[in-house]
N, C-alpha and C. Protein backbone atom coordinates (compact mmCIF):
# COMPACT_ATOMS: atom_id res chain seq x y z
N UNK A 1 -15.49 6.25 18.93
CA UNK A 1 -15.74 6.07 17.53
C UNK A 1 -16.52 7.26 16.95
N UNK A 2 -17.54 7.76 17.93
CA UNK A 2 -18.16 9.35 17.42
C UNK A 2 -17.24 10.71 17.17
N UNK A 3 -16.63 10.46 17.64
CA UNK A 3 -15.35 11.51 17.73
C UNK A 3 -14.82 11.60 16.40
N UNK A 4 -14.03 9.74 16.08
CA UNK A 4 -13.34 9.72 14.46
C UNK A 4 -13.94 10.06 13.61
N UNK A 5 -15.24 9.53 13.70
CA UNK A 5 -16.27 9.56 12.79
C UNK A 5 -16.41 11.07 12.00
N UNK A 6 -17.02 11.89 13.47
CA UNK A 6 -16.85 13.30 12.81
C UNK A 6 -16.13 13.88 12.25
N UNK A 7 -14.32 13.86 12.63
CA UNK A 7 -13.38 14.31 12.01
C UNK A 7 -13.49 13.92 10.59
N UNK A 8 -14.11 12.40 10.58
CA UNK A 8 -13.64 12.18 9.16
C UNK A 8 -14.72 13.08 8.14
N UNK A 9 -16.28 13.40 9.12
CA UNK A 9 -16.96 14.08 7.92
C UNK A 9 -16.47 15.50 7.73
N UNK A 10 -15.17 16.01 8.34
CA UNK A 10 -14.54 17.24 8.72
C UNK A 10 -15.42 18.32 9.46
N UNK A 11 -15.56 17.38 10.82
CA UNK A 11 -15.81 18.24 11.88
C UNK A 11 -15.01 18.57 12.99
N UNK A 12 -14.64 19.87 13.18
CA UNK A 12 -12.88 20.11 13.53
C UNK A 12 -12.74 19.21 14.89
N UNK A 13 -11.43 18.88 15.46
CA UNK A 13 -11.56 17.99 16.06
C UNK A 13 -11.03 18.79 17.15
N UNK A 14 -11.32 17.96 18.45
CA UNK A 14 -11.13 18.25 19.64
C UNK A 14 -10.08 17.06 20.20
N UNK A 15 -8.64 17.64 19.77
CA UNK A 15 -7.83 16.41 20.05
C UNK A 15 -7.56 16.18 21.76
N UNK A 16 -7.60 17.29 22.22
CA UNK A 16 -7.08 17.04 23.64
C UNK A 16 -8.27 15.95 24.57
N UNK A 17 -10.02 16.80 23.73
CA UNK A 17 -10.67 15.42 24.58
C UNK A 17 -10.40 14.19 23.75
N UNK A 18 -10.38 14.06 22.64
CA UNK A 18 -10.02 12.55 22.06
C UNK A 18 -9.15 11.98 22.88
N UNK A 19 -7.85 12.19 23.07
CA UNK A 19 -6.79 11.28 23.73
C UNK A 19 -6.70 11.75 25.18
N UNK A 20 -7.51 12.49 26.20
CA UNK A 20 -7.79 12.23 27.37
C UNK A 20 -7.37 11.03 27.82
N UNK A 21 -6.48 11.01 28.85
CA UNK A 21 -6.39 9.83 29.25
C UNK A 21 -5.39 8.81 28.64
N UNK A 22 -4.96 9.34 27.32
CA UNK A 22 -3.93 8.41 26.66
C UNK A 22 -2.89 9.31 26.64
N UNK A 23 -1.34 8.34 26.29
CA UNK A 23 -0.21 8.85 26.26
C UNK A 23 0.09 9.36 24.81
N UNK A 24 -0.11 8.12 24.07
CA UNK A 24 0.24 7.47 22.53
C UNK A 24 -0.71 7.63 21.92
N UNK A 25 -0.39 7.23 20.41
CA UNK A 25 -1.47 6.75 19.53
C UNK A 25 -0.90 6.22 18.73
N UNK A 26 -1.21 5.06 18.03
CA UNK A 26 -0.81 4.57 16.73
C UNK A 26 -1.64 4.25 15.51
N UNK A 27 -1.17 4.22 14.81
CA UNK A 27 -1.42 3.05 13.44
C UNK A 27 -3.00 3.65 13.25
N UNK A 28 -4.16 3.40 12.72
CA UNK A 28 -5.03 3.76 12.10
C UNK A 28 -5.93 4.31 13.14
N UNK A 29 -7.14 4.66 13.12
CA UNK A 29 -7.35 6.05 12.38
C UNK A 29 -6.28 7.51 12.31
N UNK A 30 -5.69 7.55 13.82
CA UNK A 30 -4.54 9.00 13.46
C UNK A 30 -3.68 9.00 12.94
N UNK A 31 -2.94 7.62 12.15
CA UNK A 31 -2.57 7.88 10.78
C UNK A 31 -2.49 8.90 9.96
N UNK A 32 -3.91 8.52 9.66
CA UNK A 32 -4.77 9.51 8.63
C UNK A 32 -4.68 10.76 8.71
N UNK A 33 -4.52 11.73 10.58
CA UNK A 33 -4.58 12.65 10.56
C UNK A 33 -2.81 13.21 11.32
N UNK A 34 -2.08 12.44 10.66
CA UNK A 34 -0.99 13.07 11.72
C UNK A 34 -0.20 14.33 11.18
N UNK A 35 -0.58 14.98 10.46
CA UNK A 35 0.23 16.58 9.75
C UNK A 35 -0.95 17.42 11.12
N UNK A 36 -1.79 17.02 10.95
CA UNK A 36 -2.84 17.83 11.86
C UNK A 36 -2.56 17.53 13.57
N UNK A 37 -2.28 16.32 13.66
CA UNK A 37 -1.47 15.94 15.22
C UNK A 37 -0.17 16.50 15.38
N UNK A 38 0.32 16.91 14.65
CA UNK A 38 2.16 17.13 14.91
C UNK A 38 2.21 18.89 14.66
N UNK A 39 1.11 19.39 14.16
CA UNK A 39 0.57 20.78 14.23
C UNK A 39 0.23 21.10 15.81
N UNK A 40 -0.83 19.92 15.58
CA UNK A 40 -1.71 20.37 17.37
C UNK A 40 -0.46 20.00 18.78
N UNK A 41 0.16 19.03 18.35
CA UNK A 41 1.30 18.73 19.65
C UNK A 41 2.25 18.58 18.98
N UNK A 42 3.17 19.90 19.19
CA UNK A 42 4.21 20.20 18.24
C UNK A 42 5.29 19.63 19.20
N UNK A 43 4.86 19.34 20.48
CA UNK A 43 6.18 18.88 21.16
C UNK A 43 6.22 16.99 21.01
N UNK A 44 5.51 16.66 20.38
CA UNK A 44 5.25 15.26 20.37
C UNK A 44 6.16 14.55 19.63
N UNK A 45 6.67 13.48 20.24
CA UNK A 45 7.76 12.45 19.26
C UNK A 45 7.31 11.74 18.53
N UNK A 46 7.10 11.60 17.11
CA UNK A 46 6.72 10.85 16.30
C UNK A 46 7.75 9.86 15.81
N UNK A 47 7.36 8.36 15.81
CA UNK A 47 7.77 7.43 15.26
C UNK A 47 8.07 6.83 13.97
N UNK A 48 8.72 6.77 13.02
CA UNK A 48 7.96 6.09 11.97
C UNK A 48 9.22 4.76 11.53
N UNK A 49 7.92 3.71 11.34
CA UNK A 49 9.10 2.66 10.80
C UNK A 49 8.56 2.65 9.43
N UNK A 50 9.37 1.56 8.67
CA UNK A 50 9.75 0.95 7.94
C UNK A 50 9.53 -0.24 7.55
N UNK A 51 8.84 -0.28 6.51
CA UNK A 51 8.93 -2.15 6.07
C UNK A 51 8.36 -2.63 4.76
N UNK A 52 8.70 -3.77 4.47
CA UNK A 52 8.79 -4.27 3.10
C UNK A 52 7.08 -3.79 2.73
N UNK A 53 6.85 -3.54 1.72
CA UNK A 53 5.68 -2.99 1.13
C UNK A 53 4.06 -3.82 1.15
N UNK A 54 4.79 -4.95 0.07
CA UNK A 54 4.55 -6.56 -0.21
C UNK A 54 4.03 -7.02 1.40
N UNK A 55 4.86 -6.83 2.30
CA UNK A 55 4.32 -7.73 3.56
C UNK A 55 3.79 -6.75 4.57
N UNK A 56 3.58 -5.77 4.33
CA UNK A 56 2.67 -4.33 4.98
C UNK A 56 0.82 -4.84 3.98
N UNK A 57 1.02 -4.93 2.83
CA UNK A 57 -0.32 -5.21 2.40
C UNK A 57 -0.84 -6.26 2.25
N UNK A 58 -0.09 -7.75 2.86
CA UNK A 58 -0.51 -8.63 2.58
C UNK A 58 -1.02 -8.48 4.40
N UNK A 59 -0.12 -8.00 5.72
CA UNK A 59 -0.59 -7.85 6.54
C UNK A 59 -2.08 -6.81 6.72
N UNK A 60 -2.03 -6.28 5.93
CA UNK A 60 -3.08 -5.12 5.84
C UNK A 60 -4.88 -5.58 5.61
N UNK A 61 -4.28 -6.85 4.58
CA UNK A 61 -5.28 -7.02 3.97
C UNK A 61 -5.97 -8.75 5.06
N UNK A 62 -5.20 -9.21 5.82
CA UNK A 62 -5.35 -10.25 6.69
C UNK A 62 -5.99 -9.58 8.00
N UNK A 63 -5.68 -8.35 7.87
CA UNK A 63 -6.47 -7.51 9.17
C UNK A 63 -7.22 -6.39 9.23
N UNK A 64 -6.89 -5.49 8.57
CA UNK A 64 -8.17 -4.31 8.71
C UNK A 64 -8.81 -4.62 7.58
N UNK A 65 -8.48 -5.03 6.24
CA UNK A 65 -9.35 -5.44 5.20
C UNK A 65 -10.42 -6.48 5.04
N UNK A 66 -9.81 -7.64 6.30
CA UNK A 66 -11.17 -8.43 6.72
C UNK A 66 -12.24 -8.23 7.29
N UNK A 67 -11.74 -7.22 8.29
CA UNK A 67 -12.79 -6.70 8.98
C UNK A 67 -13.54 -5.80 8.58
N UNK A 68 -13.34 -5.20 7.96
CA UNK A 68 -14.20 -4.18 6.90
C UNK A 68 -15.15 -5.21 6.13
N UNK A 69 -14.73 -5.97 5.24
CA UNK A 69 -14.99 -7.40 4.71
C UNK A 69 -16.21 -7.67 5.54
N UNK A 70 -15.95 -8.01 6.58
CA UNK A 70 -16.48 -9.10 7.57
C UNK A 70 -18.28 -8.00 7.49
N UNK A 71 -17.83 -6.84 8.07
CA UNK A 71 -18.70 -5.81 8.59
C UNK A 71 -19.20 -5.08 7.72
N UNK A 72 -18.78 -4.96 6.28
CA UNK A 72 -19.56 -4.01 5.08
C UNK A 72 -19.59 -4.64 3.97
N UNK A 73 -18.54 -5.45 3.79
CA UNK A 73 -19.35 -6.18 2.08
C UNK A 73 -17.81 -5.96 1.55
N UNK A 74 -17.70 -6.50 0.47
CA UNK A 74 -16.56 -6.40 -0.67
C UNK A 74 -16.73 -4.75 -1.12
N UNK A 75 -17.36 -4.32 -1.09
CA UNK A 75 -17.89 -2.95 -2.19
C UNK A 75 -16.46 -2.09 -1.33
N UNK A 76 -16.14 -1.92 -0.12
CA UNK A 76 -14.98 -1.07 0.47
C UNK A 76 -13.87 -1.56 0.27
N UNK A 77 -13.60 -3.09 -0.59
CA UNK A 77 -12.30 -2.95 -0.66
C UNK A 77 -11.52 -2.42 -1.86
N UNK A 78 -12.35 -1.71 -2.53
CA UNK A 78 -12.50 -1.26 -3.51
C UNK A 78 -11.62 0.26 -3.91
């Protein structure tokens, strides 16, 4: 989590120790950074699906939006 953290205050990242040890990555936080992942591992297969909008944010909001919720207050869903 110290790792994301920094990137996000844009402290350059050190992807190879981040995913040490992993194959993959998905869905949130490297989301956020995947023009910068597909730069750094240009040989990497990226995935992307597809899906109804409506049931991406109603899922969105039943799961990472609660927990944010849960852990910081209404003020982040903002």
């Amino acid at each position: 989590m110290r790792q994301w953290l920094a990137i996000a205050r844009g402290e350059p990242a050190d992807w190879d120790a981040l995913f040490r040890g992993f194959g993959s990555v998905t869905d949130w936080p490297a989301a956020a950074y995947y023009l910068d992942l597909a730069a750094f591992y240009p040989q990497a297969k990226v995935i992307l699906t597809v899906r109804d909008a409506d049931a991406w944010h109603r899922s969105v909001r039943r799961t990472i939006y609660a927990l944010r919720l849960a852990a910081f207050g209404a003020y982040l869903l903002l």
